[in-house]
PDB file of N, CA and C in Angstrom:
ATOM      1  N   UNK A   1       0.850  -1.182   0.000  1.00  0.00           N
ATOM      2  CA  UNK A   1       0.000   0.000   0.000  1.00  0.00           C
ATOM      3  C   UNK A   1       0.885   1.231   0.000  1.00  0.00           C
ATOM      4  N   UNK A   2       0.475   1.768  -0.768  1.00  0.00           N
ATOM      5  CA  UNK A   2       1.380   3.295  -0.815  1.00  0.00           C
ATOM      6  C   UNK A   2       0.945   4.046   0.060  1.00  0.00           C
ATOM      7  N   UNK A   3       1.875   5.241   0.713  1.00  0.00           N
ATOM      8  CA  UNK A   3       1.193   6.280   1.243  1.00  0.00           C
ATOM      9  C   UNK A   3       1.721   7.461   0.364  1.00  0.00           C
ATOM     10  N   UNK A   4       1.445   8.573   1.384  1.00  0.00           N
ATOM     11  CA  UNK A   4       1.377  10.058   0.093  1.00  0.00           C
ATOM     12  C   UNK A   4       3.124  10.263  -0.106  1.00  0.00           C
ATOM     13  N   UNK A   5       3.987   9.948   1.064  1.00  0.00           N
ATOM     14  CA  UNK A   5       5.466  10.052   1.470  1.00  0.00           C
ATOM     15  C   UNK A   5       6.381   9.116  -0.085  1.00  0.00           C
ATOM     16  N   UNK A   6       5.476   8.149  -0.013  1.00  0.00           N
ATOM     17  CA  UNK A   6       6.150   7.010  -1.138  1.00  0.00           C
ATOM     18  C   UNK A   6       5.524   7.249  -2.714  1.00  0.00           C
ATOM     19  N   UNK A   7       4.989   8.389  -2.809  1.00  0.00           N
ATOM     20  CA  UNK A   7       4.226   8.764  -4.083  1.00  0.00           C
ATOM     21  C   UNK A   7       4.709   9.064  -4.886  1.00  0.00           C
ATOM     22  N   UNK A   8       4.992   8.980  -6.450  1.00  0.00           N
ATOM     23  CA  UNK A   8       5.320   9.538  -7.712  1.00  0.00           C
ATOM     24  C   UNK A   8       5.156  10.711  -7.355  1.00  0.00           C
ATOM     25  N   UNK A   9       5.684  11.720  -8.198  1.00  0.00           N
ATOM     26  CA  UNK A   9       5.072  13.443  -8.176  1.00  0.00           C
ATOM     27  C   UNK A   9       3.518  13.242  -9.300  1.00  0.00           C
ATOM     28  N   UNK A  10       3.903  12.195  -9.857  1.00  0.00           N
ATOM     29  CA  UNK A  10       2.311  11.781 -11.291  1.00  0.00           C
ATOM     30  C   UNK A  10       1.614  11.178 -10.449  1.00  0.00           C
ATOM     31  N   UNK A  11       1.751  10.519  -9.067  1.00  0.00           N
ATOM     32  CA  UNK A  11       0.934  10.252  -8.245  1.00  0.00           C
ATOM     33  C   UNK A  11      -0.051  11.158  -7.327  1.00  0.00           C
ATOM     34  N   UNK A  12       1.146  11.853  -6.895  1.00  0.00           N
ATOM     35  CA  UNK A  12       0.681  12.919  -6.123  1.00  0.00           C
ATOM     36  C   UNK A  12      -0.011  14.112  -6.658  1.00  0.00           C
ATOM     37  N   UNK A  13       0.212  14.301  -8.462  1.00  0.00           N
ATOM     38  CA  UNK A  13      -0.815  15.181  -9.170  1.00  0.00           C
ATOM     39  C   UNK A  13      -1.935  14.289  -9.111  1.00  0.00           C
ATOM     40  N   UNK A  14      -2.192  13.257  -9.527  1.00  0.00           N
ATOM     41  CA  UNK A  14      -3.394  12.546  -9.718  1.00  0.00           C
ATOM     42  C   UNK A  14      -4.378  12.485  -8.212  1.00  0.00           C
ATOM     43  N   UNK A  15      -3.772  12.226  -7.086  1.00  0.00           N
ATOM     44  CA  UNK A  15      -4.664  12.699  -6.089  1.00  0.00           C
ATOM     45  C   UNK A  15      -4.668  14.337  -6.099  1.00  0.00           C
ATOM     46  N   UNK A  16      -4.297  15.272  -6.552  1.00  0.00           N
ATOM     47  CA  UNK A  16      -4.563  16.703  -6.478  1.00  0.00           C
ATOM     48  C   UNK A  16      -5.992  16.614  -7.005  1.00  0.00           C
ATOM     49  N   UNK A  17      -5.730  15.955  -8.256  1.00  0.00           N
ATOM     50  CA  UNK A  17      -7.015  16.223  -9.320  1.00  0.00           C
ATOM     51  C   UNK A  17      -8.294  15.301  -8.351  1.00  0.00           C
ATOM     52  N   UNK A  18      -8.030  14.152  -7.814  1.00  0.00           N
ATOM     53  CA  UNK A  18      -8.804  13.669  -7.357  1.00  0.00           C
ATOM     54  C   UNK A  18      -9.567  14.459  -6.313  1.00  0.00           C
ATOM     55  N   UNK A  19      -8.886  14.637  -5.602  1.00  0.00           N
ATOM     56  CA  UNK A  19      -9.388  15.985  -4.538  1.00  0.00           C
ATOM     57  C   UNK A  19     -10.033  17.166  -5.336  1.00  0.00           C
ATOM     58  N   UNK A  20      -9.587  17.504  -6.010  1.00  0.00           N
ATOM     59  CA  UNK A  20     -10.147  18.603  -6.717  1.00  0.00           C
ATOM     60  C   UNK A  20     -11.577  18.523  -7.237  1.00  0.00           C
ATOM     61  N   UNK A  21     -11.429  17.290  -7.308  1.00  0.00           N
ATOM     62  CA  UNK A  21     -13.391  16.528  -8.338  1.00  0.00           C
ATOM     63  C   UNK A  21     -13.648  15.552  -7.318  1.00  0.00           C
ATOM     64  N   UNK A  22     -13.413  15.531  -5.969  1.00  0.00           N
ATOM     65  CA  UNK A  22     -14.169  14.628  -5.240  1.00  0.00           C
ATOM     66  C   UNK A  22     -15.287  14.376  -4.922  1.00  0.00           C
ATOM     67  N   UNK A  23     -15.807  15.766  -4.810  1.00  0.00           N
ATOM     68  CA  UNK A  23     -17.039  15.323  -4.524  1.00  0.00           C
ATOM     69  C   UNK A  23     -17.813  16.468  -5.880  1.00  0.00           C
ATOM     70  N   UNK A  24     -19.494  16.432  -5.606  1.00  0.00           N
ATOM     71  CA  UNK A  24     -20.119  16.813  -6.642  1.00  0.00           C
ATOM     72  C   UNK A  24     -20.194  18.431  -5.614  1.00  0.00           C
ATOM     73  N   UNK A  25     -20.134  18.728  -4.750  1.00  0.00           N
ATOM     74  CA  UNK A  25     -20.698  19.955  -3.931  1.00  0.00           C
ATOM     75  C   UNK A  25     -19.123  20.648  -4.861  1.00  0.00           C
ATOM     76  N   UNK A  26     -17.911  20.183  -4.602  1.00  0.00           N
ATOM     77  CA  UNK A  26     -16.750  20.868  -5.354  1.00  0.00           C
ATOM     78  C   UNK A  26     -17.208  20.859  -6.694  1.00  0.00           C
ATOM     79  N   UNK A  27     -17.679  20.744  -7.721  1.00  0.00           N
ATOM     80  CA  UNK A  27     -17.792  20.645  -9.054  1.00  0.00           C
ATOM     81  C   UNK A  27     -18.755  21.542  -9.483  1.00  0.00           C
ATOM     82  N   UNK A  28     -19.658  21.238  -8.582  1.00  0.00           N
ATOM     83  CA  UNK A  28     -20.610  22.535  -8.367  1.00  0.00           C
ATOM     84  C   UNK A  28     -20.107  23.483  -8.706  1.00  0.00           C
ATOM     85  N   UNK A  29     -19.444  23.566  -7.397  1.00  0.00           N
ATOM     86  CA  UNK A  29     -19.075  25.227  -6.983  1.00  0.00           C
ATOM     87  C   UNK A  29     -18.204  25.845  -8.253  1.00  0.00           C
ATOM     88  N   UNK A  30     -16.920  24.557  -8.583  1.00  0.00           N
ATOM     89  CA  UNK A  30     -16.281  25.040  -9.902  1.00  0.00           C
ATOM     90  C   UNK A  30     -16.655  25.597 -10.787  1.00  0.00           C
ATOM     91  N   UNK A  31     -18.150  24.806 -11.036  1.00  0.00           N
ATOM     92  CA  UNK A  31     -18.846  24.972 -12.559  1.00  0.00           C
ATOM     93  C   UNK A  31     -19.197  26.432 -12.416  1.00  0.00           C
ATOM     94  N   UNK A  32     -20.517  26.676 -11.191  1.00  0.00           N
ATOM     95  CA  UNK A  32     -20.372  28.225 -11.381  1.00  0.00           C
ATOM     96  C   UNK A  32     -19.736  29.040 -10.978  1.00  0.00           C
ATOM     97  N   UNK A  33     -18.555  28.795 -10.753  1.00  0.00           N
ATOM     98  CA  UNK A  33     -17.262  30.032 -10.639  1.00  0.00           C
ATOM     99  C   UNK A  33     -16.970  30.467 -11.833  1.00  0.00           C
ATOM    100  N   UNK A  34     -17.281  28.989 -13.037  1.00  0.00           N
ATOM    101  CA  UNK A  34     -16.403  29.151 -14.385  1.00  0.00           C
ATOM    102  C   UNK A  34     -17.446  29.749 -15.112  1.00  0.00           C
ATOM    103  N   UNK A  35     -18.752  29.981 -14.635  1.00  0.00           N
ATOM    104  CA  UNK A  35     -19.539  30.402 -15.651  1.00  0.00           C
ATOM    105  C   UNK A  35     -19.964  31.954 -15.141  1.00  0.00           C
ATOM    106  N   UNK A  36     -19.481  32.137 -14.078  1.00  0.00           N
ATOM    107  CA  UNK A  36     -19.656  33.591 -13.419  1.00  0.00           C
ATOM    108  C   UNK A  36     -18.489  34.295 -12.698  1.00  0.00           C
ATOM    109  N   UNK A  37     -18.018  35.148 -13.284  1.00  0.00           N
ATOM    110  CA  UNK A  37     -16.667  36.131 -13.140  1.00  0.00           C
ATOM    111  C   UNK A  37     -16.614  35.821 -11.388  1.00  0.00           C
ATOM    112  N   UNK A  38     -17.398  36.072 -10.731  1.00  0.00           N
ATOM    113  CA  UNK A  38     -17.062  36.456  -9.517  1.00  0.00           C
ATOM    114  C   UNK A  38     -18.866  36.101  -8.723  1.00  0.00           C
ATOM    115  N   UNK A  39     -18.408  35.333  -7.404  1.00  0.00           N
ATOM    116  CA  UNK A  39     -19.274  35.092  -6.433  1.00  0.00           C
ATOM    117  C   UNK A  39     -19.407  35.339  -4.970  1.00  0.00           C
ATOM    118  N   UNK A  40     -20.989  35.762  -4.491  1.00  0.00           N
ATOM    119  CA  UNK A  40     -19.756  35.665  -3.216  1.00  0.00           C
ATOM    120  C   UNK A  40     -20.683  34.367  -2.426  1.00  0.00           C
ATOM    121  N   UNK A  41     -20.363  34.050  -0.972  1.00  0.00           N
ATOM    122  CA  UNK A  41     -20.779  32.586  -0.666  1.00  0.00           C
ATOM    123  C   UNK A  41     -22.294  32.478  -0.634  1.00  0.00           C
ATOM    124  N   UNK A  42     -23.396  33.420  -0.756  1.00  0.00           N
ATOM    125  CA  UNK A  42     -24.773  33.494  -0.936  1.00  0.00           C
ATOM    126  C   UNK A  42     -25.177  33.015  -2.062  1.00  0.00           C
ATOM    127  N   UNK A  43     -24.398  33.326  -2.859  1.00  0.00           N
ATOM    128  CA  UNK A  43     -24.965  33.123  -4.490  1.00  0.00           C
ATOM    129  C   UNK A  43     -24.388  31.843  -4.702  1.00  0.00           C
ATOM    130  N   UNK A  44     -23.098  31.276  -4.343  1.00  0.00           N
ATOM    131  CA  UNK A  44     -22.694  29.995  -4.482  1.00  0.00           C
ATOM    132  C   UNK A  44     -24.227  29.078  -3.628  1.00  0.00           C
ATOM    133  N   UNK A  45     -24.198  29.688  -2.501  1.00  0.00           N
ATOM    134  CA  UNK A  45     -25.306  28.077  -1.428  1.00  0.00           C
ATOM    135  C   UNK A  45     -25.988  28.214  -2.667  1.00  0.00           C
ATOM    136  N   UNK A  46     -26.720  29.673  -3.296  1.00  0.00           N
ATOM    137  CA  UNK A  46     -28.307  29.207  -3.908  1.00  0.00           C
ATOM    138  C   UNK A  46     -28.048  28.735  -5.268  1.00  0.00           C
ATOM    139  N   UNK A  47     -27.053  28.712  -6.127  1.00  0.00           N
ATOM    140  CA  UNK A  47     -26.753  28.448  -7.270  1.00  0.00           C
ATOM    141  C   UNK A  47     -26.375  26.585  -6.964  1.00  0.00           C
ATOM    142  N   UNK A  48     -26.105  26.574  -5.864  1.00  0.00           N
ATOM    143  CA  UNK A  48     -25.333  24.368  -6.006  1.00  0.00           C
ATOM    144  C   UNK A  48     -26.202  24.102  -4.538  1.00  0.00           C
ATOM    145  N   UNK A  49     -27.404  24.490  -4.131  1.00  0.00           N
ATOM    146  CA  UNK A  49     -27.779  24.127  -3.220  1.00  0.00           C
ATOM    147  C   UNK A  49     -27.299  23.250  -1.877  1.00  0.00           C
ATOM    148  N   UNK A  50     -25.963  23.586  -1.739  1.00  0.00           N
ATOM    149  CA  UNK A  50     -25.238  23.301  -0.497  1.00  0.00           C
ATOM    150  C   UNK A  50     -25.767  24.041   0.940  1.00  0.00           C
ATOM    151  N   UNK A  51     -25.177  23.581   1.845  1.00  0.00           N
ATOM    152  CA  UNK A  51     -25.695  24.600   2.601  1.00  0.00           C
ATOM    153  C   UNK A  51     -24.625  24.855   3.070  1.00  0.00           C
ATOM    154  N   UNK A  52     -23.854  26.562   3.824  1.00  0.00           N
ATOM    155  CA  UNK A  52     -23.003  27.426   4.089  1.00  0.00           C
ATOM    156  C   UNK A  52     -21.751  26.752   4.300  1.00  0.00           C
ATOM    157  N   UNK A  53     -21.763  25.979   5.631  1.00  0.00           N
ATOM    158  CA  UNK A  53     -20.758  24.956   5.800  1.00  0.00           C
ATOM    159  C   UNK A  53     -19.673  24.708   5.005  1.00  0.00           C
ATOM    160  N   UNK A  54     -20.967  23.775   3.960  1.00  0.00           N
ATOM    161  CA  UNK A  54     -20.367  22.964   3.005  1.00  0.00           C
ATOM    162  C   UNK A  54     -19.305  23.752   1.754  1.00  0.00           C
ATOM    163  N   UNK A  55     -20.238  25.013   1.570  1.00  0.00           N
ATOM    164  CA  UNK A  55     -19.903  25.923   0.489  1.00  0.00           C
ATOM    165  C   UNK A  55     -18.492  26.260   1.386  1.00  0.00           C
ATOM    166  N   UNK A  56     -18.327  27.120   2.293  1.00  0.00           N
ATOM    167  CA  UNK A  56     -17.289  27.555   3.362  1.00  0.00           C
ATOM    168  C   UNK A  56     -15.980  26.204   3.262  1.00  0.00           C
ATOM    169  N   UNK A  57     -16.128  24.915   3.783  1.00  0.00           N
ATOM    170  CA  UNK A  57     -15.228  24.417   3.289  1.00  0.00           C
ATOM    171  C   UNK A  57     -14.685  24.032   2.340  1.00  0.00           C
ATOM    172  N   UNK A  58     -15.499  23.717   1.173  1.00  0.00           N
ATOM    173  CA  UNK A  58     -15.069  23.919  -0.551  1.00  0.00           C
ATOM    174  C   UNK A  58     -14.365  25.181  -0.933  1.00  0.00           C
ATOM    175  N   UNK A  59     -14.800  26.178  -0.507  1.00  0.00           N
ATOM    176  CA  UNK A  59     -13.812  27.184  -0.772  1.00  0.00           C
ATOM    177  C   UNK A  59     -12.390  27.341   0.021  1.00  0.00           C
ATOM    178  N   UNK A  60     -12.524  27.308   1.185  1.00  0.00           N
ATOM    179  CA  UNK A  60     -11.530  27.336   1.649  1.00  0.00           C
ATOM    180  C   UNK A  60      -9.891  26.153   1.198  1.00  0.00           C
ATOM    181  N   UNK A  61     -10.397  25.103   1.062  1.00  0.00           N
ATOM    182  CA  UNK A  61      -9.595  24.421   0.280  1.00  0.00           C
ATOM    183  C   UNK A  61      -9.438  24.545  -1.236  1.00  0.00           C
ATOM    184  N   UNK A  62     -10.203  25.407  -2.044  1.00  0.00           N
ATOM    185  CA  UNK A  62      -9.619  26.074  -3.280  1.00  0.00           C
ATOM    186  C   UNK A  62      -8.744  27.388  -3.063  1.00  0.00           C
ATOM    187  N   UNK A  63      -9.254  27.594  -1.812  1.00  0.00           N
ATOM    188  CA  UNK A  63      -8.232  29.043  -1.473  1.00  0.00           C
ATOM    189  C   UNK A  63      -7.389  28.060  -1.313  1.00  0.00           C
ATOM    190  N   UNK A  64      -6.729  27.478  -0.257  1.00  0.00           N
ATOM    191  CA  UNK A  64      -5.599  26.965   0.182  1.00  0.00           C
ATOM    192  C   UNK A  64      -4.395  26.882  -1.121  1.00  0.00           C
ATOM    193  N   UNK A  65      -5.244  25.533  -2.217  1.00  0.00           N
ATOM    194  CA  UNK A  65      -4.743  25.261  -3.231  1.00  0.00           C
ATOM    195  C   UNK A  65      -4.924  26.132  -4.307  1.00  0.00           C
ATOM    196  N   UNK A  66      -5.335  27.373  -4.112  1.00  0.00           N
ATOM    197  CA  UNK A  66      -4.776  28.749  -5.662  1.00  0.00           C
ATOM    198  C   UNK A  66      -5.213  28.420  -6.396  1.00  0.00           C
ATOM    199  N   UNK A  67      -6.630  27.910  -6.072  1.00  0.00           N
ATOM    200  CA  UNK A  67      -7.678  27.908  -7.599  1.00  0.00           C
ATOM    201  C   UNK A  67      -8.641  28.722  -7.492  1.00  0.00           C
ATOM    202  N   UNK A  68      -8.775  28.859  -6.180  1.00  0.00           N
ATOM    203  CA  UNK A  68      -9.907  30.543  -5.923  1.00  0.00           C
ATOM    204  C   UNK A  68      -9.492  31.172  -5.802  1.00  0.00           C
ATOM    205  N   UNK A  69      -9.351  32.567  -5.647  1.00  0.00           N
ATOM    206  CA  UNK A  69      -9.249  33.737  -4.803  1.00  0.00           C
ATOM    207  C   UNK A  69     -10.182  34.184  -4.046  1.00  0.00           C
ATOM    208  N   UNK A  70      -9.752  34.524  -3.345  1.00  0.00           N
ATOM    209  CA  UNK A  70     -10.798  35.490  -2.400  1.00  0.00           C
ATOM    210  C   UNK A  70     -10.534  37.044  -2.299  1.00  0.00           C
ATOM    211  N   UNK A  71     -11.473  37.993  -2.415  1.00  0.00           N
ATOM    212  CA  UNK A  71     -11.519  39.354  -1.834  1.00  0.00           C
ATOM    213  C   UNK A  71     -12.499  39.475  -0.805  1.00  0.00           C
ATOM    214  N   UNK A  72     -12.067  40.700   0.015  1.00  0.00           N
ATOM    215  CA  UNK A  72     -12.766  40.806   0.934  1.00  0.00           C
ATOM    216  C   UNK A  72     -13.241  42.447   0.594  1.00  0.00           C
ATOM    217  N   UNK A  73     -14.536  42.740   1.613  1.00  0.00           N
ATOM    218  CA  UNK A  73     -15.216  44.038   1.135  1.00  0.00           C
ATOM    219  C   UNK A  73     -15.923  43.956   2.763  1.00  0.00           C
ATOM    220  N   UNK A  74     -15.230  44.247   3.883  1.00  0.00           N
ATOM    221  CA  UNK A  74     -16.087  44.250   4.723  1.00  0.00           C
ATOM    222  C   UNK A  74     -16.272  42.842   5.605  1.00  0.00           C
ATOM    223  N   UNK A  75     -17.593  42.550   5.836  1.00  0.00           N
ATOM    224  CA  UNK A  75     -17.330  40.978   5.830  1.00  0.00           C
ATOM    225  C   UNK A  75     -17.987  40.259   4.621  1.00  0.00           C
ATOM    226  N   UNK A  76     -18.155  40.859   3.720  1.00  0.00           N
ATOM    227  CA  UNK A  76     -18.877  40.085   2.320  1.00  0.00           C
ATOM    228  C   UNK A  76     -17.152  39.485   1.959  1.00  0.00           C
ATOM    229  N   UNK A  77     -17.297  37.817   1.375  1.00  0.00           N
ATOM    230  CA  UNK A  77     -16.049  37.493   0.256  1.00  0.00           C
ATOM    231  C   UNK A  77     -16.525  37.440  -0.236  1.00  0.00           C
ATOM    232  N   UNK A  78     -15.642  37.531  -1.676  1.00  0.00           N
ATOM    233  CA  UNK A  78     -16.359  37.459  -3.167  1.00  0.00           C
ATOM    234  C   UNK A  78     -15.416  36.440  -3.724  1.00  0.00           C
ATOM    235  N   UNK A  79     -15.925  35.433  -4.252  1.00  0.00           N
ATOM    236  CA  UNK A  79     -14.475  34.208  -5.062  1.00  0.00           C
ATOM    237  C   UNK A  79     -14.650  34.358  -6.142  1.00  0.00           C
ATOM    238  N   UNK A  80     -13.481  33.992  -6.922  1.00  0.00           N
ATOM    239  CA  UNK A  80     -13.672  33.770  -8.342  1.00  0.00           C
ATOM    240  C   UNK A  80     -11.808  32.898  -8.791  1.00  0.00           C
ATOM    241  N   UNK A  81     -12.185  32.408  -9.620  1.00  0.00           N
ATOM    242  CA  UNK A  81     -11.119  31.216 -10.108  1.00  0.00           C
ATOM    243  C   UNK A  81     -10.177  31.883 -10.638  1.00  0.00           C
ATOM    244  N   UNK A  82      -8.897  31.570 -10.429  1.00  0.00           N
ATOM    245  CA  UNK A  82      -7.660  32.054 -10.485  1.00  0.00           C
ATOM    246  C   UNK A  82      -7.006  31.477 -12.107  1.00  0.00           C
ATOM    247  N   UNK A  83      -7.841  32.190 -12.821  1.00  0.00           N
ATOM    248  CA  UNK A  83      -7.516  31.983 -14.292  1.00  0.00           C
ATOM    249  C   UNK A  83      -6.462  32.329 -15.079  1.00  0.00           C
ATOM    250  N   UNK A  84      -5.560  33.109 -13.895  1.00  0.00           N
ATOM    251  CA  UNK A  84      -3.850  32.564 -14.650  1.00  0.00           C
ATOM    252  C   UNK A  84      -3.280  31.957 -14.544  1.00  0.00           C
ATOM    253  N   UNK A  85      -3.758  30.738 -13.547  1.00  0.00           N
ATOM    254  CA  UNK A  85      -3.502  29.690 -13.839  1.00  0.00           C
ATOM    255  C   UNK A  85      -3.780  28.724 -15.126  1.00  0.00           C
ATOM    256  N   UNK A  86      -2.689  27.968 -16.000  1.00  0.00           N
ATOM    257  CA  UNK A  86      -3.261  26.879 -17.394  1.00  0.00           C
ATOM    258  C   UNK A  86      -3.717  26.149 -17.234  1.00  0.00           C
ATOM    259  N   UNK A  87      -3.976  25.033 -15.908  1.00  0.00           N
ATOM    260  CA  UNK A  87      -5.063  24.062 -15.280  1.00  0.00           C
ATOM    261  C   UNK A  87      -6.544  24.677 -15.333  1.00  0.00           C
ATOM    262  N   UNK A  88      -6.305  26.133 -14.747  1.00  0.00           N
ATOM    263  CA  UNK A  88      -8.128  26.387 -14.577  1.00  0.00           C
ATOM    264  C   UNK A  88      -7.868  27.052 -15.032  1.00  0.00           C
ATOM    265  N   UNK A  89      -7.770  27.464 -16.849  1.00  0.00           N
ATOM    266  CA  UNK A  89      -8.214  27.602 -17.749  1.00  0.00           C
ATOM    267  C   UNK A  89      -8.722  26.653 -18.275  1.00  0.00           C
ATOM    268  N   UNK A  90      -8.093  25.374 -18.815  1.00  0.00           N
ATOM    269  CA  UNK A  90      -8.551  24.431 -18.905  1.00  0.00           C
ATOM    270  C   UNK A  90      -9.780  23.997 -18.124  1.00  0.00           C
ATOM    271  N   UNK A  91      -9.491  24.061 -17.097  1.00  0.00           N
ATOM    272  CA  UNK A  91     -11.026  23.430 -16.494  1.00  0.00           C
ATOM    273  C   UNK A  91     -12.472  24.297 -16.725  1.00  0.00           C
ATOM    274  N   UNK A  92     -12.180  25.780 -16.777  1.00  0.00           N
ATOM    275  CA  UNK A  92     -13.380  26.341 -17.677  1.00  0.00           C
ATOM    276  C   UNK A  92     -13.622  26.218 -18.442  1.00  0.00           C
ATOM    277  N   UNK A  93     -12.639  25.681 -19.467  1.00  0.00           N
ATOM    278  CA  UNK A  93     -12.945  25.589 -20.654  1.00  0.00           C
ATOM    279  C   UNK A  93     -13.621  23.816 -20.762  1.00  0.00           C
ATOM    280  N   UNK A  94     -13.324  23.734 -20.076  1.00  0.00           N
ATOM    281  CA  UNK A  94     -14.074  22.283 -19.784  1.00  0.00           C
ATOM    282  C   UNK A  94     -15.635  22.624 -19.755  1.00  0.00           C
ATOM    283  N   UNK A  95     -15.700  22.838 -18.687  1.00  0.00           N
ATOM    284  CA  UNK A  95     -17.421  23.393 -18.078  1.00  0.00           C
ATOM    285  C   UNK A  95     -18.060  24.148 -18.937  1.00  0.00           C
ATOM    286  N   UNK A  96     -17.324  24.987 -20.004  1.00  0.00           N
ATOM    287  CA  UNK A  96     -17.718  25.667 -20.799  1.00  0.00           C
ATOM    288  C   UNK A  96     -18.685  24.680 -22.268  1.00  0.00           C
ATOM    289  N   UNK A  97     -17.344  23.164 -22.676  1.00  0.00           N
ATOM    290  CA  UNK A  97     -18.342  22.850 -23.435  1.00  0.00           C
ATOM    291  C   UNK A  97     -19.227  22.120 -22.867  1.00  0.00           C
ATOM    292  N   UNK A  98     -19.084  21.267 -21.201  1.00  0.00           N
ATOM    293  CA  UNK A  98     -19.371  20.446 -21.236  1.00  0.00           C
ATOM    294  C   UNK A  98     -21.057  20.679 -20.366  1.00  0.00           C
ATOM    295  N   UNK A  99     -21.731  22.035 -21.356  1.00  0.00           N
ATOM    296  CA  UNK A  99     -23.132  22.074 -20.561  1.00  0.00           C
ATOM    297  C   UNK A  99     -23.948  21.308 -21.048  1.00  0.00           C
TER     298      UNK A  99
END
């Protein structure tokens, strides 16, 4: 049995991605990040019907890993996908055909 210590670096991308699409509440949230410039966590719950929590820790682990950003305005955040990155370009452009 492998652990993460004994991993390929092609291993250790492939659980990135796995994490990244684990669950459907993350894919969600991706999809409408990629189809809307900028969100903030209200419009995410009512757009992927999560509830706050859920939305709150999905983001926070795209913050972690530099696929969201976050701004702040007060206590409103607003996210939106860190599209200079060439991965999530790609991945919008994914979501893009794949409505």
């Amino acid at each position: 049995m492998h652990t993460e210590n004994n991993l390929s670096d092609n291993q250790k991308n492939d659980l990135s991605v796995i994490n990244l699409l684990a669950s459907k509440g993350k894919v969600k949230i991706l999809y409408y990040l990629s189809q809307n410039e900028e969100l903030n966590i209200t419009q995410i719950v009512k757009l992927t019907h999560l509830n706050s929590t859920q939305v709150n820790r999905h983001l926070n682990f795209f913050v972690e890993n530099q696929i969201v950003k976050e701004k702040r305005f007060g206590r409103v955040k607003i996210y939106s996908l860190m599209t200079n990155h060439y991965r999530i370009r790609l991945l919008k452009t994914f979501f893009t055909h794949w409505k």
